[in-house]
PDB file of N, CA and C in Angstrom:
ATOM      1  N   UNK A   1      -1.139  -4.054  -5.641  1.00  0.00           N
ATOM      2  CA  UNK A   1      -2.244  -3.745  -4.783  1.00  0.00           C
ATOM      3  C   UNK A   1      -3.289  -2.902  -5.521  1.00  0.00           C
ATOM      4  N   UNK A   2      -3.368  -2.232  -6.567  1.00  0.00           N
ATOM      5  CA  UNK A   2      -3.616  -1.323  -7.220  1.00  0.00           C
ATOM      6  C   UNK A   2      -4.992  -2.152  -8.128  1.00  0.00           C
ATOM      7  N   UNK A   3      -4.380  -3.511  -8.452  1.00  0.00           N
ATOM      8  CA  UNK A   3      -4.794  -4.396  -9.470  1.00  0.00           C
ATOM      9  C   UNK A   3      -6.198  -4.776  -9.231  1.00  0.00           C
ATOM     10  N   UNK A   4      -6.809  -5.297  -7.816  1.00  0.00           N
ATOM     11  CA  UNK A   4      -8.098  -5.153  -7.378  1.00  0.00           C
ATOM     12  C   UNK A   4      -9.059  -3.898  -7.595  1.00  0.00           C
ATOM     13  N   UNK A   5      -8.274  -2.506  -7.239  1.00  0.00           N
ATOM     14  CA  UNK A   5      -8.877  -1.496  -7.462  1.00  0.00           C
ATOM     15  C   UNK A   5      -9.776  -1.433  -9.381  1.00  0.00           C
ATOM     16  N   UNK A   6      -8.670  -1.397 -10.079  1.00  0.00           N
ATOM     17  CA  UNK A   6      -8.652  -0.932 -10.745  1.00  0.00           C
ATOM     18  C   UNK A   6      -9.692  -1.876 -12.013  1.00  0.00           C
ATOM     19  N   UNK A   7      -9.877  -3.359 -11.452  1.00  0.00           N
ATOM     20  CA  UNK A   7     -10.413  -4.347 -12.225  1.00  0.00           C
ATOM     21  C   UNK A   7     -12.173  -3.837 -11.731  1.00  0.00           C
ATOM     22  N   UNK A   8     -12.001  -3.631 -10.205  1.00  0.00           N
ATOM     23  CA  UNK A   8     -13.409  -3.259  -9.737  1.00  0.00           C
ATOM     24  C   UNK A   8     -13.739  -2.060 -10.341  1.00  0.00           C
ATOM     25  N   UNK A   9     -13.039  -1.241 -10.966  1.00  0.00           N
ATOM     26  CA  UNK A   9     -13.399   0.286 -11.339  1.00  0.00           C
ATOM     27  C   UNK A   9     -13.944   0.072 -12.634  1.00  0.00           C
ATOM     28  N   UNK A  10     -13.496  -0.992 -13.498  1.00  0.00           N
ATOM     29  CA  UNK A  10     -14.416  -1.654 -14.927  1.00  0.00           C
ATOM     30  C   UNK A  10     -15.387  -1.968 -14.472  1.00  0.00           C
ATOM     31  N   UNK A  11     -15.174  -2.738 -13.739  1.00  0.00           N
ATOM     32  CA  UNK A  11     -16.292  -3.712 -13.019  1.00  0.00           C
ATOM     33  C   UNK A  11     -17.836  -2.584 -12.861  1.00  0.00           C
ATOM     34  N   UNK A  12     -17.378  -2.033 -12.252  1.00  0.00           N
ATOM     35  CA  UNK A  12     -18.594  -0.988 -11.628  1.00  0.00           C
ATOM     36  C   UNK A  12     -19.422  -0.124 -12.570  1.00  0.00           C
ATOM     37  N   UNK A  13     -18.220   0.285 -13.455  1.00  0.00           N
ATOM     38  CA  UNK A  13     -18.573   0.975 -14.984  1.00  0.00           C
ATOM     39  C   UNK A  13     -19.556   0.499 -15.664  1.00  0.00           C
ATOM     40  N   UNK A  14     -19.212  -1.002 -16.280  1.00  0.00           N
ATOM     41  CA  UNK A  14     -19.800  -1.746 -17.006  1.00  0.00           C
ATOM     42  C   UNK A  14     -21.369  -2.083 -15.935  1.00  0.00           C
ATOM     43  N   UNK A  15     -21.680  -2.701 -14.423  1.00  0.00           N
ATOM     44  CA  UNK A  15     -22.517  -2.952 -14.229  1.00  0.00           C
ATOM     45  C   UNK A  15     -23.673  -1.878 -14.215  1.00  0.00           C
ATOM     46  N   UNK A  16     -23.171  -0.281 -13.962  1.00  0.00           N
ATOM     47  CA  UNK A  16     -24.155   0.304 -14.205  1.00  0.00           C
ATOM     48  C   UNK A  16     -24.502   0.488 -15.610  1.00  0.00           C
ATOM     49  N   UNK A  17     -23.870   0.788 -16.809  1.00  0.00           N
ATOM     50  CA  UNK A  17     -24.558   0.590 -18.064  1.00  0.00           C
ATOM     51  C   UNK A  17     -25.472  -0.426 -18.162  1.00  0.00           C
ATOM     52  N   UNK A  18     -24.741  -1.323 -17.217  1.00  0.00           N
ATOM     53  CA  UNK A  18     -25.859  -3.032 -18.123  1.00  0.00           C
ATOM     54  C   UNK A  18     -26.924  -2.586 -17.033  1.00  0.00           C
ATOM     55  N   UNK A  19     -27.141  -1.595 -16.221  1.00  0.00           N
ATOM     56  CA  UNK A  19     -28.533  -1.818 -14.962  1.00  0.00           C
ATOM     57  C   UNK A  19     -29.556  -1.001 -15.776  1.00  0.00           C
ATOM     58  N   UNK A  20     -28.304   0.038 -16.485  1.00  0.00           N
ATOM     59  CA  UNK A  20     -29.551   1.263 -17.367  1.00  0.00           C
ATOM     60  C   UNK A  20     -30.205   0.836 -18.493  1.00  0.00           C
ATOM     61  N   UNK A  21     -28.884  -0.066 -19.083  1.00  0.00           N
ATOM     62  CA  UNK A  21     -29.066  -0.291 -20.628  1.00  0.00           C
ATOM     63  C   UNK A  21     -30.343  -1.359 -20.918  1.00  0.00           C
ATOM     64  N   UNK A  22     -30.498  -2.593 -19.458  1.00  0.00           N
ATOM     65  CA  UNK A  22     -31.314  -3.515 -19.353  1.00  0.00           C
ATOM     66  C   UNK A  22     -32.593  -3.036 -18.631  1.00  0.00           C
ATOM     67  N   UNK A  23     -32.256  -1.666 -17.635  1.00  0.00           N
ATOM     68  CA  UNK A  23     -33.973  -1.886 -16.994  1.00  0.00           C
ATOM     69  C   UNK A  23     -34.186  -0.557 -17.044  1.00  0.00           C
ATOM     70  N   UNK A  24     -33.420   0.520 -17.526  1.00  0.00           N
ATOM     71  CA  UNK A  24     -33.769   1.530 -18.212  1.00  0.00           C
ATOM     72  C   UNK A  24     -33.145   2.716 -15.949  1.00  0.00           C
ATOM     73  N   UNK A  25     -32.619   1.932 -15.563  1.00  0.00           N
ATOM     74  CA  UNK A  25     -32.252   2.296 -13.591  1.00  0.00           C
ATOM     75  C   UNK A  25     -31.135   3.148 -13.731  1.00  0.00           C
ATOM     76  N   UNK A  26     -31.099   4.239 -13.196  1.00  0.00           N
ATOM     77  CA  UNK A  26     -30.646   5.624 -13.152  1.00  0.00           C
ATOM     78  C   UNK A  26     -29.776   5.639 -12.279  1.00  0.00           C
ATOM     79  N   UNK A  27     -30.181   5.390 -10.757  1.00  0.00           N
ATOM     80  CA  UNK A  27     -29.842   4.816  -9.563  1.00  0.00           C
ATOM     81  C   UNK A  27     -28.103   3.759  -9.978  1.00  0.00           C
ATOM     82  N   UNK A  28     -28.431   2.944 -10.996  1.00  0.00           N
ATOM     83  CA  UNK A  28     -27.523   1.782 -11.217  1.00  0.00           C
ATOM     84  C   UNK A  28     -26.594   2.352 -11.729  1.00  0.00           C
ATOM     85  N   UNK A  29     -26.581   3.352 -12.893  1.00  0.00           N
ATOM     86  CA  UNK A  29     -25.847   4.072 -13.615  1.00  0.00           C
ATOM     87  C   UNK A  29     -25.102   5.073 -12.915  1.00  0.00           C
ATOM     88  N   UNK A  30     -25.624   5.732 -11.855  1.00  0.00           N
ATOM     89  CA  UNK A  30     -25.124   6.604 -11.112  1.00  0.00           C
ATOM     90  C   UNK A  30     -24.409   5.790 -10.128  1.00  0.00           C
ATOM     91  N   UNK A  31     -24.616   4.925  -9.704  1.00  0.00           N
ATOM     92  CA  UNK A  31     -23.772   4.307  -8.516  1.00  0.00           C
ATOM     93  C   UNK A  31     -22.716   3.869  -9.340  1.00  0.00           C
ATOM     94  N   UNK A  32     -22.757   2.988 -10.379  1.00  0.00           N
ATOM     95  CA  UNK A  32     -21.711   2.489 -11.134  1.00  0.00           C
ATOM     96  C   UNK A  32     -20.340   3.638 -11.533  1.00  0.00           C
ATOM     97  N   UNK A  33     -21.061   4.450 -12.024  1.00  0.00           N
ATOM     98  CA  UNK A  33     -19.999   5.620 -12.601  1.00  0.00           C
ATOM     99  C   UNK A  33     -19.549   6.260 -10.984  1.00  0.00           C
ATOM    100  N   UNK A  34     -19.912   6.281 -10.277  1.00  0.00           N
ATOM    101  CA  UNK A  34     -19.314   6.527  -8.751  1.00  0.00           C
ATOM    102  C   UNK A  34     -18.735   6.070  -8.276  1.00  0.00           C
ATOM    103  N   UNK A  35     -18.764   4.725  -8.209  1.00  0.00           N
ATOM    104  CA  UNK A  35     -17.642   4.082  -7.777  1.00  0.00           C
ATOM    105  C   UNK A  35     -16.986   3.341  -8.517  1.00  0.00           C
ATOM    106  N   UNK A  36     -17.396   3.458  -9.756  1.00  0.00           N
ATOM    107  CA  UNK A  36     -16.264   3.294 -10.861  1.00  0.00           C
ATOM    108  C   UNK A  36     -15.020   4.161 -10.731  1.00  0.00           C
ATOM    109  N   UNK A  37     -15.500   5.696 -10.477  1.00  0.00           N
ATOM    110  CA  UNK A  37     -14.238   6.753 -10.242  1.00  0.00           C
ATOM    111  C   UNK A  37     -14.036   6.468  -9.422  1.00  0.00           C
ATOM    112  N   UNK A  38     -14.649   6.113  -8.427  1.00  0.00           N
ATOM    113  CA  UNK A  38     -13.776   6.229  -6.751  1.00  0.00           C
ATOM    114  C   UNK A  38     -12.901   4.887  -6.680  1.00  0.00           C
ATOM    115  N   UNK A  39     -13.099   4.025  -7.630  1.00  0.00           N
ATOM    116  CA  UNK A  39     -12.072   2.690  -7.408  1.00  0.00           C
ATOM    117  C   UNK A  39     -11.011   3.178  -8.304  1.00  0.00           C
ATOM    118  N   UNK A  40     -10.798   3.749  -9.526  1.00  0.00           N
ATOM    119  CA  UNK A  40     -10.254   4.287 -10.609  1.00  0.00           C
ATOM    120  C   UNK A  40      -8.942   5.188 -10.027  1.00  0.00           C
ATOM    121  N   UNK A  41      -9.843   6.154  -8.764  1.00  0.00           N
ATOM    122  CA  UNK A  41      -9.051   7.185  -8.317  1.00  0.00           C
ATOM    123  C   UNK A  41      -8.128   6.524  -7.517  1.00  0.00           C
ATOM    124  N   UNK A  42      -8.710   5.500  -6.485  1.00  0.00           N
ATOM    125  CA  UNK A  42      -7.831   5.015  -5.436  1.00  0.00           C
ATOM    126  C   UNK A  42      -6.663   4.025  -6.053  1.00  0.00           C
ATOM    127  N   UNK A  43      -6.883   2.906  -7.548  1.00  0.00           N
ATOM    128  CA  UNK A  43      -6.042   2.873  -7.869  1.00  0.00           C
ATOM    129  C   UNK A  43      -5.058   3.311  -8.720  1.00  0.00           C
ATOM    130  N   UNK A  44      -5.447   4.677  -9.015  1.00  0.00           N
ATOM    131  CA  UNK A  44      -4.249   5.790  -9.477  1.00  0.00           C
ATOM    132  C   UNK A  44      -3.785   5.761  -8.301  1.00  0.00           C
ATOM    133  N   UNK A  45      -4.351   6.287  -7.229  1.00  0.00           N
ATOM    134  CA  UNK A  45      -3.057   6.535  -6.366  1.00  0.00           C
ATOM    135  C   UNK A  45      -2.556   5.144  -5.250  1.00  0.00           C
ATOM    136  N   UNK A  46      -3.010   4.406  -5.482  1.00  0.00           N
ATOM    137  CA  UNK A  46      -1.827   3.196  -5.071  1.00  0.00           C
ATOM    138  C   UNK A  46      -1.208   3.072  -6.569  1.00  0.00           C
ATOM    139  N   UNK A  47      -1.368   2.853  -7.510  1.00  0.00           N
ATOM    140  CA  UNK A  47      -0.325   2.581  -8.420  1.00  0.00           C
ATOM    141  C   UNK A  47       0.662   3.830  -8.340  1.00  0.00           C
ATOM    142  N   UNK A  48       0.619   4.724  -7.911  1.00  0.00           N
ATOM    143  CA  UNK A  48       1.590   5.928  -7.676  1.00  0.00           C
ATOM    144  C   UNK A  48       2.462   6.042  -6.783  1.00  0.00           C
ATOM    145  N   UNK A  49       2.032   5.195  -5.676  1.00  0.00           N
ATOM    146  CA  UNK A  49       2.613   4.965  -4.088  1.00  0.00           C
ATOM    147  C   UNK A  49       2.093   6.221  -3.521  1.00  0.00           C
ATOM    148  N   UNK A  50       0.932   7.107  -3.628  1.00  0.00           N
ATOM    149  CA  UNK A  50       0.400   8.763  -3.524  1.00  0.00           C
ATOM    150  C   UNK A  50      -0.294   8.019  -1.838  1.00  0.00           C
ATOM    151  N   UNK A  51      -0.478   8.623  -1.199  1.00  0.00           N
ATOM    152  CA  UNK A  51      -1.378   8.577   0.053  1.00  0.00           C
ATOM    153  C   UNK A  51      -3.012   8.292  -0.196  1.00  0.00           C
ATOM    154  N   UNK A  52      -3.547   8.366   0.285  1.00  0.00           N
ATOM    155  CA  UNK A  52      -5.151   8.082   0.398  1.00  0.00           C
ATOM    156  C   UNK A  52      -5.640   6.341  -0.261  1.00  0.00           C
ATOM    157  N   UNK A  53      -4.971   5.860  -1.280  1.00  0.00           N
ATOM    158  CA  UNK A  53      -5.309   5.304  -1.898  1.00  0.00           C
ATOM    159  C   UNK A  53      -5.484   4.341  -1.248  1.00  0.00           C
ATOM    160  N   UNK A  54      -5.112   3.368  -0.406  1.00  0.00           N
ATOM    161  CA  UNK A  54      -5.497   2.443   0.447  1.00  0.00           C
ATOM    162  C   UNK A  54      -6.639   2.820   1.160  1.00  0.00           C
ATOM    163  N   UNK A  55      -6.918   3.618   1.491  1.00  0.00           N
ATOM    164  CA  UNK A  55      -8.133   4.176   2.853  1.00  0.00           C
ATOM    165  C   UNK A  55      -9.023   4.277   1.378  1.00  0.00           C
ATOM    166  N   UNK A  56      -8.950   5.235   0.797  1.00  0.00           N
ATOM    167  CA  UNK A  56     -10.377   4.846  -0.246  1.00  0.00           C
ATOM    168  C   UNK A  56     -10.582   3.867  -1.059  1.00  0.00           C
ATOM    169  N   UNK A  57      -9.799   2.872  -1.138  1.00  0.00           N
ATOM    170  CA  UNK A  57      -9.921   1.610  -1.301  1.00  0.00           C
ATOM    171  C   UNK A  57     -11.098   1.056  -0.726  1.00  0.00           C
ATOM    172  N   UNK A  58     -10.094   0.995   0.638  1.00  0.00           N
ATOM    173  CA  UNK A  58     -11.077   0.287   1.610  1.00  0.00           C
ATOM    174  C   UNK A  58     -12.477   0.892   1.839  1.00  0.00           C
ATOM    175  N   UNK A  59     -12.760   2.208   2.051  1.00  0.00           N
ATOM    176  CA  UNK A  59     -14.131   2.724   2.036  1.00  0.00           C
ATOM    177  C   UNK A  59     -14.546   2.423   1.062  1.00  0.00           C
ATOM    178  N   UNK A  60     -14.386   2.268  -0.591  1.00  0.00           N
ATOM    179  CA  UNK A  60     -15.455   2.049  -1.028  1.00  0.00           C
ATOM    180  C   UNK A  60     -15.998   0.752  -1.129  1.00  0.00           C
ATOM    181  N   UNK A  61     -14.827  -0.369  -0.728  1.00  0.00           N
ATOM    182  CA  UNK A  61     -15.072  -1.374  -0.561  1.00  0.00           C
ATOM    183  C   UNK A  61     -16.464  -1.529   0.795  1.00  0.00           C
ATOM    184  N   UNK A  62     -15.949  -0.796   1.912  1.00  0.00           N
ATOM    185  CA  UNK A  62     -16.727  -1.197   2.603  1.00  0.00           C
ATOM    186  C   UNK A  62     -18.401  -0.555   2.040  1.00  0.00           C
ATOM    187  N   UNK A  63     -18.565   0.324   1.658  1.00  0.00           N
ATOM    188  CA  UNK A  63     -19.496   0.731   1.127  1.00  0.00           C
ATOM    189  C   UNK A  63     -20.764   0.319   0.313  1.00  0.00           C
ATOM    190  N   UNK A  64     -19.575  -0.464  -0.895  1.00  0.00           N
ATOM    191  CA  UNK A  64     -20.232  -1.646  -1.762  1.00  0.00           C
ATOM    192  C   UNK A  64     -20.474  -2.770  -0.884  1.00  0.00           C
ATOM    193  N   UNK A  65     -20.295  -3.412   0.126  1.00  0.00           N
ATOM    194  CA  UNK A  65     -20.611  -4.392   1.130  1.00  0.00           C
ATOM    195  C   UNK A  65     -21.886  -3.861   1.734  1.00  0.00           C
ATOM    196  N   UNK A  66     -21.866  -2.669   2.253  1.00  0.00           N
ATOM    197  CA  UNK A  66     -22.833  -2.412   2.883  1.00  0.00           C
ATOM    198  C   UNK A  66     -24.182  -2.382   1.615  1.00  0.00           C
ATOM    199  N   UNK A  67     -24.162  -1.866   0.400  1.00  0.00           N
ATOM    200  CA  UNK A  67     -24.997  -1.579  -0.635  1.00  0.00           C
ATOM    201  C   UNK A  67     -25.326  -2.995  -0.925  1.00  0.00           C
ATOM    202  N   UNK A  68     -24.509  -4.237  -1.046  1.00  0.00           N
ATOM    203  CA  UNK A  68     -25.110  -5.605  -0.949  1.00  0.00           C
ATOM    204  C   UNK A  68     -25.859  -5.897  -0.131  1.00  0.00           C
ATOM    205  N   UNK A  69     -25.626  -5.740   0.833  1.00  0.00           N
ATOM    206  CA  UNK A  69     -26.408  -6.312   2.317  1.00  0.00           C
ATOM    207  C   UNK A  69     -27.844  -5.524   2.039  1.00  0.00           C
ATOM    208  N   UNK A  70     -27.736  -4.374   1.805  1.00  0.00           N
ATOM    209  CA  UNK A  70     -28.797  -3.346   1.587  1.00  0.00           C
ATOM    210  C   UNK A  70     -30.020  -3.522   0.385  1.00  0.00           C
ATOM    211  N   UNK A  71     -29.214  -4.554  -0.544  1.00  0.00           N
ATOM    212  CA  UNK A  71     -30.135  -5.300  -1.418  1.00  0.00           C
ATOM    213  C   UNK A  71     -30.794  -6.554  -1.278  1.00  0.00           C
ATOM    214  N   UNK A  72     -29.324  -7.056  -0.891  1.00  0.00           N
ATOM    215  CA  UNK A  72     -29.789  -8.637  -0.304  1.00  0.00           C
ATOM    216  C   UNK A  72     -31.115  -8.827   0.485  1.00  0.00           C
ATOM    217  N   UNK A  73     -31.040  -8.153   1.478  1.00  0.00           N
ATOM    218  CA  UNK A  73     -31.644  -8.503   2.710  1.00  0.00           C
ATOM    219  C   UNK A  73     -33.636  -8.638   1.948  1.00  0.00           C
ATOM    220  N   UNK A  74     -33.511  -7.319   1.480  1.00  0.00           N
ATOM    221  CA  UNK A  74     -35.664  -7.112   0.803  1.00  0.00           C
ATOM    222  C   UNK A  74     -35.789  -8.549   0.205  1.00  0.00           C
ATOM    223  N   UNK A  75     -34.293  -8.924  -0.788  1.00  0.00           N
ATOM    224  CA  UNK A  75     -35.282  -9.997  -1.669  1.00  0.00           C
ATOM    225  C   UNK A  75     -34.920 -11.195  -1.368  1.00  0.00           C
ATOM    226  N   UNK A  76     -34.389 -11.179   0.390  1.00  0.00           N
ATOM    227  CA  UNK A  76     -34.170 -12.428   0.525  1.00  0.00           C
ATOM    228  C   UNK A  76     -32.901 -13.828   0.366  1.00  0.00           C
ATOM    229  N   UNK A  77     -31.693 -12.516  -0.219  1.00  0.00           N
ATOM    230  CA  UNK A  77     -30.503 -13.271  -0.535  1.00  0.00           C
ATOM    231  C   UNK A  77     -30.783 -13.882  -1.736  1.00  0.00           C
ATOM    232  N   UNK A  78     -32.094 -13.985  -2.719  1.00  0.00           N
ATOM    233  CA  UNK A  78     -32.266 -14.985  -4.016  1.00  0.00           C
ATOM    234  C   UNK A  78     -31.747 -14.098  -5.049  1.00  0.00           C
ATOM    235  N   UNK A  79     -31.439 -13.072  -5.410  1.00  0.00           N
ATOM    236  CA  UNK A  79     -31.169 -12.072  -7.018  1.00  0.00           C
ATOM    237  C   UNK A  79     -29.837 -12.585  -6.966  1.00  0.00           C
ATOM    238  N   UNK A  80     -29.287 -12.384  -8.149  1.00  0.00           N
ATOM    239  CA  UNK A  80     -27.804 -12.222  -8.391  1.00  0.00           C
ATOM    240  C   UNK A  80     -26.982 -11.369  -8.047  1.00  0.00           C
ATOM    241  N   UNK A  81     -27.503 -10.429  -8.721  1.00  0.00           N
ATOM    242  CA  UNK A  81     -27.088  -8.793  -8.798  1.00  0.00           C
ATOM    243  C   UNK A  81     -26.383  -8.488  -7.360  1.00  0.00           C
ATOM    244  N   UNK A  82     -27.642  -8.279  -6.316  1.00  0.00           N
ATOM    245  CA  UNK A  82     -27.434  -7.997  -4.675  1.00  0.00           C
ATOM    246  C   UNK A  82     -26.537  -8.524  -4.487  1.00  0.00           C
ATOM    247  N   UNK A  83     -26.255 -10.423  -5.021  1.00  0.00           N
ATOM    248  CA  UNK A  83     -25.341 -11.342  -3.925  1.00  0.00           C
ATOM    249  C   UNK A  83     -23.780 -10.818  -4.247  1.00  0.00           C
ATOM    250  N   UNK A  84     -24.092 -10.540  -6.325  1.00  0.00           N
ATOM    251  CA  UNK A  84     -22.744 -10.326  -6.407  1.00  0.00           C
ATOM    252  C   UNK A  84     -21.864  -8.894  -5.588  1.00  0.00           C
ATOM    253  N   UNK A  85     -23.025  -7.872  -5.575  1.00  0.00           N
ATOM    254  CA  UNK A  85     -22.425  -6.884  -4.503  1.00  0.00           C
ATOM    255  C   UNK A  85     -21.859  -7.192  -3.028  1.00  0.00           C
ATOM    256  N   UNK A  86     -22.311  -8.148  -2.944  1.00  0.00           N
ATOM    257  CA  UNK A  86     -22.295  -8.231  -1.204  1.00  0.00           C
ATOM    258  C   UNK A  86     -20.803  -9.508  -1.313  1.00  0.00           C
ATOM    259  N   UNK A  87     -21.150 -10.616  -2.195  1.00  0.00           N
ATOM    260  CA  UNK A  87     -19.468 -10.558  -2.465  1.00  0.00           C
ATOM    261  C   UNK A  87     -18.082 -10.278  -2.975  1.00  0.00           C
ATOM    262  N   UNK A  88     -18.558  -9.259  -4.230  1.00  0.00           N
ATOM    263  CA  UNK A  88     -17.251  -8.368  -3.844  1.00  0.00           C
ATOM    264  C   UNK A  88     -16.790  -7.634  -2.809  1.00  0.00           C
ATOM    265  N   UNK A  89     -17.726  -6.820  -2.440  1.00  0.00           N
ATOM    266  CA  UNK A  89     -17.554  -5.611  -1.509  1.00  0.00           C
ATOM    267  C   UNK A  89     -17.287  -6.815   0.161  1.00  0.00           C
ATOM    268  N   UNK A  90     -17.385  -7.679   0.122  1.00  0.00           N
ATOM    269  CA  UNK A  90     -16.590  -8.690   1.426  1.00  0.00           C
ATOM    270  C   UNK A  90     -15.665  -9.339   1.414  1.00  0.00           C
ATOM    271  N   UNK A  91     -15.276  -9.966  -0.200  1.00  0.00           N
ATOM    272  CA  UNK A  91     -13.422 -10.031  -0.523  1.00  0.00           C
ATOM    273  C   UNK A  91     -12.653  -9.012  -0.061  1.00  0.00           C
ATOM    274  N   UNK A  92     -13.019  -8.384  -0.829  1.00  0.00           N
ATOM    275  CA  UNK A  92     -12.357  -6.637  -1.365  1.00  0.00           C
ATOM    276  C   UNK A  92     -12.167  -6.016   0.098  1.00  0.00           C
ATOM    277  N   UNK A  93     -13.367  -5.903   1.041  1.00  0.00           N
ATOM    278  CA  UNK A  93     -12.969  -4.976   2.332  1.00  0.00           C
ATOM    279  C   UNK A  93     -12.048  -5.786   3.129  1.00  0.00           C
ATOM    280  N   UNK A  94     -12.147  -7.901   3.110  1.00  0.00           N
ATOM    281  CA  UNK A  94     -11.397  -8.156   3.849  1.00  0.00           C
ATOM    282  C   UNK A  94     -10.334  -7.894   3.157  1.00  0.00           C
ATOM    283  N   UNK A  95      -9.541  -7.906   1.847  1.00  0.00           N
ATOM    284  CA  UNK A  95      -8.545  -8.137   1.150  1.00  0.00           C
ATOM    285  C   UNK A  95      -7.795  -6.765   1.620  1.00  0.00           C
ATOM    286  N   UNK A  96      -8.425  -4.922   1.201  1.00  0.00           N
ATOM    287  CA  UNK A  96      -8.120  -4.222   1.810  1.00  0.00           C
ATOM    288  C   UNK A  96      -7.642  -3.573   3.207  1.00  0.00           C
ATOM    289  N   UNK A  97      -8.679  -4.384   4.137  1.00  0.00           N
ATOM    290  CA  UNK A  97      -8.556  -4.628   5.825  1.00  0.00           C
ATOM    291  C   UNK A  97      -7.138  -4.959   5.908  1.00  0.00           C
ATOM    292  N   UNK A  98      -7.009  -6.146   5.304  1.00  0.00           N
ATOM    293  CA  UNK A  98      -5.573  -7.240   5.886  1.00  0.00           C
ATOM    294  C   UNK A  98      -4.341  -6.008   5.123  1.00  0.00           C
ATOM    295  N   UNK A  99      -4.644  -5.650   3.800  1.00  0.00           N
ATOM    296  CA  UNK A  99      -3.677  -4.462   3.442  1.00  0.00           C
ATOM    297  C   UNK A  99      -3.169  -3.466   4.301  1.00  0.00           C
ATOM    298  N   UNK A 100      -4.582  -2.677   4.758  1.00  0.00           N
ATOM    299  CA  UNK A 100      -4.198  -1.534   5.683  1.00  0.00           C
ATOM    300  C   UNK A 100      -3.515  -2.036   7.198  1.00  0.00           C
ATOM    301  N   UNK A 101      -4.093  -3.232   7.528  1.00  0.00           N
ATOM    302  CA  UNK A 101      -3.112  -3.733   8.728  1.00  0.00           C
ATOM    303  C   UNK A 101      -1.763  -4.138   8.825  1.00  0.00           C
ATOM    304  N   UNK A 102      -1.332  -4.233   7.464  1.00  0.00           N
ATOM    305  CA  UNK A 102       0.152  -4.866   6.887  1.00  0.00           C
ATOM    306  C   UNK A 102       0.729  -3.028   7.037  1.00  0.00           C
ATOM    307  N   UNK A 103      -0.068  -1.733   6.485  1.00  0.00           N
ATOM    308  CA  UNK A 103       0.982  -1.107   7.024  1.00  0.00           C
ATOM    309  C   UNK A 103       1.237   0.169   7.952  1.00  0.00           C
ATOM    310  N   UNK A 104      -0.531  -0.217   8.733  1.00  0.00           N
ATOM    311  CA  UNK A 104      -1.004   0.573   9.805  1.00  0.00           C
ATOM    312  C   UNK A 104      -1.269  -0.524  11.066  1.00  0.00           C
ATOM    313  N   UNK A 105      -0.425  -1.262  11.658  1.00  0.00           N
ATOM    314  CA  UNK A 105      -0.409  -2.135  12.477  1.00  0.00           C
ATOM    315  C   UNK A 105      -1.981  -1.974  13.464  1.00  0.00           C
ATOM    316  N   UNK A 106      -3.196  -2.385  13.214  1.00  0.00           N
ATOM    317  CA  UNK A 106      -4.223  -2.226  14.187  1.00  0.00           C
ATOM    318  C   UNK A 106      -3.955  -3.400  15.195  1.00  0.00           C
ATOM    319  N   UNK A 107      -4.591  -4.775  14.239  1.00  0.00           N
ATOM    320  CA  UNK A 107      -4.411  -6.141  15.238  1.00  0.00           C
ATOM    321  C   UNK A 107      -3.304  -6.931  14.873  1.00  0.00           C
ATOM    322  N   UNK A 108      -3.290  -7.403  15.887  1.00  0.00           N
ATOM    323  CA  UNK A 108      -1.814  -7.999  16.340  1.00  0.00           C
ATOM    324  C   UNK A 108      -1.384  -9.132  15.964  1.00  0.00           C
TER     325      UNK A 108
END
């Protein structure tokens, strides 16, 4: 379970360098290294079996969903960049969702 986290925590790393390194975006670099740690942290602690790590999973997942939508929407759904946010962060929150329901019973 850990394994999503922890691929998105490169993931996030690397896209803000390439936002700074290509358009010189501060914003990109800072979000990247943010939730680079915050995916990093959550899968330290699911790879630990430690508490939190599922719930900040899922928040930052949902987060990065919301930060897609939040791009998407100005330019219209046409960039890359936006779409690819908006589909990780909607795998990932459903993938996490169905996690936390496997062992916090919400729906039935």
């Amino acid at each position: 379970m850990e394994h999503p986290a922890l691929t998105l925590s490169g993931l996030c790393f690397v896209g803000g360098v390439m936002g700074y390194a290509r358009k010189g975006s501060v914003p990109s670099l800072a979000a990247g290294i943010t939730f680079g740690a915050i995916y990093a942290g959550a899968g330290y602690l699911l790879k630990n079996n430690r508490d939190w790590g599922l719930e900040i999973a899922l928040g930052a997942s949902t987060f990065l969903l919301a930060a897609g939508i939040g791009r998407s929407i100005p330019t219209h759904f046409s960039k890359p960049v936006p779409l690819v946010l908006l589909g990780l962060g909607a795998v990932l929150t459903a993938y996490y969702a169905k996690k936390y329901n496997e062992f916090y019973p919400i729906w039935n």
